[in-house]
C-alpha atoms as a PDB file:
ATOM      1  CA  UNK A   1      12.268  12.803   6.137  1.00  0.00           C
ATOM      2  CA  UNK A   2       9.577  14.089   4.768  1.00  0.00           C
ATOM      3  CA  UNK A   3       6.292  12.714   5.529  1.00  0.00           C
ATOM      4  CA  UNK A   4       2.963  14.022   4.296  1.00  0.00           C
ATOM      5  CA  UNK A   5      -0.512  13.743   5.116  1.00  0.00           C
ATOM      6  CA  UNK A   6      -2.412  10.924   2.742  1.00  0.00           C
ATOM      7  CA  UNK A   7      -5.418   9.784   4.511  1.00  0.00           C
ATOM      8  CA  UNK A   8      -7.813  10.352   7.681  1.00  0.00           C
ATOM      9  CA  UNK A   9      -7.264   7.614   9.649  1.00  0.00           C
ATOM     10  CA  UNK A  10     -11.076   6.832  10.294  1.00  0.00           C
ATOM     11  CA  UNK A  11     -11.455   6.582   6.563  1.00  0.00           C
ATOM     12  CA  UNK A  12      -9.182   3.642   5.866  1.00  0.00           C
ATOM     13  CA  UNK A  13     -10.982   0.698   7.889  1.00  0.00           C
ATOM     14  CA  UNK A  14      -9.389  -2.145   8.826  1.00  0.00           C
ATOM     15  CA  UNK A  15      -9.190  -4.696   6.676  1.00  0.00           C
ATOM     16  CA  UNK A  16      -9.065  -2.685   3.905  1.00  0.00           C
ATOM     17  CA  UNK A  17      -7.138  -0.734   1.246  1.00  0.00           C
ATOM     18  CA  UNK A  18      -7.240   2.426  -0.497  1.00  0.00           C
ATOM     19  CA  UNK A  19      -5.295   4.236  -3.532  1.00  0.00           C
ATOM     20  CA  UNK A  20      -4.396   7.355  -2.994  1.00  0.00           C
ATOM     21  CA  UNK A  21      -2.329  10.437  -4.572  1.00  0.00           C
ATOM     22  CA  UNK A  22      -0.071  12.059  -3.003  1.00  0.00           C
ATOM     23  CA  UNK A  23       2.114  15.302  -4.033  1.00  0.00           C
ATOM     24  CA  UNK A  24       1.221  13.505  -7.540  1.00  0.00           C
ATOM     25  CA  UNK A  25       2.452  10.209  -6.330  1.00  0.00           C
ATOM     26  CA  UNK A  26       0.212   6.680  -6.498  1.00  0.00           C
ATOM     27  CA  UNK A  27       0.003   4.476  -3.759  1.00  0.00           C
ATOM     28  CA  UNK A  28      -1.435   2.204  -1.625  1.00  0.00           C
ATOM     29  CA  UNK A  29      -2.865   2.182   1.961  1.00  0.00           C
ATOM     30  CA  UNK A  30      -3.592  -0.623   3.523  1.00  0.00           C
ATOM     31  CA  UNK A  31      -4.430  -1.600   6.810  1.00  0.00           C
ATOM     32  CA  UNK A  32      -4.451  -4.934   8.538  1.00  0.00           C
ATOM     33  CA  UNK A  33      -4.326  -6.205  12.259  1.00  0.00           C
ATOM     34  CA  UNK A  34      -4.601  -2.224  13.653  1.00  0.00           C
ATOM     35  CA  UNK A  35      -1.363  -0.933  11.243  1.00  0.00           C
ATOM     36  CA  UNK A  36      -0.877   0.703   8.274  1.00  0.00           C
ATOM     37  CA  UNK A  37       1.029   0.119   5.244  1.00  0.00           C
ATOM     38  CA  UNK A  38       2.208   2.197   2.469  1.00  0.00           C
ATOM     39  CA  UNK A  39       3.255   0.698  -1.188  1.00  0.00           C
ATOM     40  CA  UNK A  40       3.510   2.340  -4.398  1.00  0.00           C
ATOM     41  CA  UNK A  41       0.383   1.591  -6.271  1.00  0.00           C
ATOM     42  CA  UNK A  42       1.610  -0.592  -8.965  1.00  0.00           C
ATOM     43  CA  UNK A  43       2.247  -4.447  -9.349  1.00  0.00           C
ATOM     44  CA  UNK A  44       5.822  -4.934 -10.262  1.00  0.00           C
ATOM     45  CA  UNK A  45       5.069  -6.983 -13.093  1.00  0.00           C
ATOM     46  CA  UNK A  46       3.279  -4.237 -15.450  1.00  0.00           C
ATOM     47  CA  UNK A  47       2.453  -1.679 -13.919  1.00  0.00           C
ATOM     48  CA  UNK A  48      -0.871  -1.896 -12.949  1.00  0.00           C
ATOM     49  CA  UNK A  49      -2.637  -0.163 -10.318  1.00  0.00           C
ATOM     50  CA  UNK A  50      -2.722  -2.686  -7.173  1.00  0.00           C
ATOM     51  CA  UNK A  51      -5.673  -0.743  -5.453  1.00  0.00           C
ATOM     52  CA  UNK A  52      -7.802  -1.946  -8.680  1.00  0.00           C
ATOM     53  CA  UNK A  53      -7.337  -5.548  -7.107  1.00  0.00           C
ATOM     54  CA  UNK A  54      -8.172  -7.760  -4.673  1.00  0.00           C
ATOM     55  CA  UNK A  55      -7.265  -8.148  -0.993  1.00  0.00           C
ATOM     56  CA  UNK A  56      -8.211 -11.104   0.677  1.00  0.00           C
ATOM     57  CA  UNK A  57      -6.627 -11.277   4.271  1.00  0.00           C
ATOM     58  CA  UNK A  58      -3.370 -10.404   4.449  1.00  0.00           C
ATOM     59  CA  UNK A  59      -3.384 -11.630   0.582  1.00  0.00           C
ATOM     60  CA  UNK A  60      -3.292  -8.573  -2.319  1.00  0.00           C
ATOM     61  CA  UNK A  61      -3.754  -9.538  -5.607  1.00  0.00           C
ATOM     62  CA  UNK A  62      -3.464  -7.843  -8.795  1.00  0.00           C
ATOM     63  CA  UNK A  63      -6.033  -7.884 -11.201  1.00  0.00           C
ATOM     64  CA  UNK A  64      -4.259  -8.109 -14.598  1.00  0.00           C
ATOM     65  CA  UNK A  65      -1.647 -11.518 -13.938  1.00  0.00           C
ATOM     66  CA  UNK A  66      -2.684 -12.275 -10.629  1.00  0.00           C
ATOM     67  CA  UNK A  67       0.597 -11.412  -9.076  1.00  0.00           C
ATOM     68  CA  UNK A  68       0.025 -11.590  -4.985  1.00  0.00           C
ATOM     69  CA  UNK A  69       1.590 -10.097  -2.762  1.00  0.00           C
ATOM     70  CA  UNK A  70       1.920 -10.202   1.300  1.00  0.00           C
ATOM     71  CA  UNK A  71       0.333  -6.698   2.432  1.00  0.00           C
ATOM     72  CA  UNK A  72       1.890  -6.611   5.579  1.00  0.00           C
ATOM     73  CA  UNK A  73       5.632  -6.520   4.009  1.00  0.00           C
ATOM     74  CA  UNK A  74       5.470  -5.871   0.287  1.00  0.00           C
ATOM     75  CA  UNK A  75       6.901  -9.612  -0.588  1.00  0.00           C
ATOM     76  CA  UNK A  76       6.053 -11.599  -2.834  1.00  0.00           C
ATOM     77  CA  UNK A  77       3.875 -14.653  -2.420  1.00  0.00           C
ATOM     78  CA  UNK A  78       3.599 -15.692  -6.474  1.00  0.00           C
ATOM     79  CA  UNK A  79       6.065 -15.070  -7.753  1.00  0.00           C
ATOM     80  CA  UNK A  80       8.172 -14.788  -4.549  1.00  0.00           C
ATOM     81  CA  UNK A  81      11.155 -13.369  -6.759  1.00  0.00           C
ATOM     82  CA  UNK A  82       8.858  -9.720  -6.363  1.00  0.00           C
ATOM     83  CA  UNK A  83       8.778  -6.994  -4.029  1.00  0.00           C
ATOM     84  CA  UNK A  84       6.681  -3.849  -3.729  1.00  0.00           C
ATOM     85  CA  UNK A  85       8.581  -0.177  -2.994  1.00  0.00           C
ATOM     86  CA  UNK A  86       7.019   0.608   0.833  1.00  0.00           C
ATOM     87  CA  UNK A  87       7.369   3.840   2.633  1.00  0.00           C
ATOM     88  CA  UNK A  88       7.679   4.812   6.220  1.00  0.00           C
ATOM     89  CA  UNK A  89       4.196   5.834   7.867  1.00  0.00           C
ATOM     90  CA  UNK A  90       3.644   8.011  10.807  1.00  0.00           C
ATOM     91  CA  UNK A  91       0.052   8.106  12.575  1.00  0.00           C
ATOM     92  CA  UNK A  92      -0.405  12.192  14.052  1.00  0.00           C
ATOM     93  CA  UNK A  93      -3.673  13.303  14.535  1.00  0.00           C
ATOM     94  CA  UNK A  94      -5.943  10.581  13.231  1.00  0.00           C
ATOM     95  CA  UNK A  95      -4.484  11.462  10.144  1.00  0.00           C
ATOM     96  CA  UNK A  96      -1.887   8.568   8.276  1.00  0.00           C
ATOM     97  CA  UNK A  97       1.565  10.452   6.899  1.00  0.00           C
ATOM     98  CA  UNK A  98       4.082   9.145   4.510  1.00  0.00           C
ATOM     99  CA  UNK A  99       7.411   9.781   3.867  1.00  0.00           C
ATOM    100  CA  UNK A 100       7.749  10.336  -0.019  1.00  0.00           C
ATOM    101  CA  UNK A 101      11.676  10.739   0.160  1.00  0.00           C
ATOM    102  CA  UNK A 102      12.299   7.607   1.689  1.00  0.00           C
ATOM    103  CA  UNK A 103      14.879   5.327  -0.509  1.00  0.00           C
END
């Protein structure tokens, strides 16, 4: 494993999500009901960067084709037939970790 530091943890809130780069990879934080999740930050569909869309609840939504996904697990709601890649976190510190090598 290799986990790597993304984010402070005070500066995702809950309720909320953030893009990020890590060692020159995209993703997306989000946290909901006091844990973190980690997703590539793209919609499966296109391509497009999910943190440039909406999350409403546990709801994210992407703002090209409106793609929406569950943030909590990375399944899809419409179409359900989609899934985003997740990695493993680890909380040390206050600061949110994620493991890039995961398969």
């Amino acid at each position: 494993m290799a986990f790597r530091p993304a984010v402070k943890l005070d500066e995702l809130w809950e309720g909320d999500m953030a893009g990020v780069v890590v060692d020159g990879r995209k993703l997306l934080l989000v946290r909901l009901d006091g844990a973190v999740h980690a997703y590539e930050n793209r919609c499966a569909h296109l391509g497009v960067a999910l943190s440039e869309g909406q999350l409403a609840g546990a709801t994210l939504t992407c703002r090209a084709h409106h793609y929406q996904y569950d943030a909590r697990t990375g399944c899809g709601i419409n179409p359900r037939s989609v899934m985003l890649r997740r990695y493993p976190i680890e909380i040390r510190d206050d600061t949110v970790f994620v493991d890039l090598e995961a398969p």
